[in-house]
Protein backbone atom coordinates (compact mmCIF):
# COMPACT_ATOMS: atom_id res chain seq x y z
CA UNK A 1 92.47 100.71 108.42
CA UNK A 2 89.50 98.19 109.17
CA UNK A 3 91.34 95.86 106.69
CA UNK A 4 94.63 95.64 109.10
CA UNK A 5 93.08 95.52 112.38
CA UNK A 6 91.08 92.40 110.74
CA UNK A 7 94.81 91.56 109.45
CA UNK A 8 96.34 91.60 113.36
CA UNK A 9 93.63 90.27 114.43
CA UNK A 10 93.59 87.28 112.38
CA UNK A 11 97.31 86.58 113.13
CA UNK A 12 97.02 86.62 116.78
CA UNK A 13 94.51 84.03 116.64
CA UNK A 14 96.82 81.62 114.51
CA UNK A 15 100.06 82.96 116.99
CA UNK A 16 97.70 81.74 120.04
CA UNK A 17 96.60 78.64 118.17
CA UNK A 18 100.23 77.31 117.68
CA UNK A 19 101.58 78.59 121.21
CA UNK A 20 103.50 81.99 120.44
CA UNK A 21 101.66 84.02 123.41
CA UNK A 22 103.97 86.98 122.74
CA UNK A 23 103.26 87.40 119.38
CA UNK A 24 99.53 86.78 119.69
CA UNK A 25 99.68 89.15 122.12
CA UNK A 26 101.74 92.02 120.43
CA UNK A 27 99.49 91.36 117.45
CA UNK A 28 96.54 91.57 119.40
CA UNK A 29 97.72 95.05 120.71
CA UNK A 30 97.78 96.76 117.21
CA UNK A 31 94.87 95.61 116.35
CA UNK A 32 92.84 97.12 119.33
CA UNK A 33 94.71 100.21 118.74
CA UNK A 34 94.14 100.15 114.94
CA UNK A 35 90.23 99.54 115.82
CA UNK A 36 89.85 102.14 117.97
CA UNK A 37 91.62 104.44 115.34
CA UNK A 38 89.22 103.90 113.14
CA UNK A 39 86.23 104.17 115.30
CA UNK A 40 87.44 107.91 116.46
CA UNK A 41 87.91 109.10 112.64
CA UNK A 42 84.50 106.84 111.61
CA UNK A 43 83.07 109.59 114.93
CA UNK A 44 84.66 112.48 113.42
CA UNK A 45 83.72 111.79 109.53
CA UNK A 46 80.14 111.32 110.84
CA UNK A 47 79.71 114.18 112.59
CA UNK A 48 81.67 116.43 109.61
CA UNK A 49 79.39 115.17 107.09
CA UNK A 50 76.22 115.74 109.96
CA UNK A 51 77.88 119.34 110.12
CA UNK A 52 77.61 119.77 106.57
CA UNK A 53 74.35 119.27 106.00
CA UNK A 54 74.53 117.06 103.19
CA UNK A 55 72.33 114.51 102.61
């Protein structure tokens, strides 16, 4: 999921570069959300594993 934000990310900087601020900015979009996806399940597989007791 990492791997796509980067993805969105990457091709709202080239939309912005060459002038397409609605794309830049619709790409830019999914890749916030797409970050902040991953940060809650990165959260929630932390504290699982913490939970667990495993090493």
């Amino acid at each position: 999921m990492l791997y796509w934000a980067l993805i969105f990310f990457v091709v709202a900087i080239i939309a912005a570069v060459f002038g397409f601020g609605g794309i830049a900015s619709a790409s830019a979009g999914i890749a916030q959300i797409l970050f902040f996806i991953f940060l809650v399940l990165f959260v929630v597989a932390l504290i699982a594993r913490a939970m667990r007791g495993s090493p």
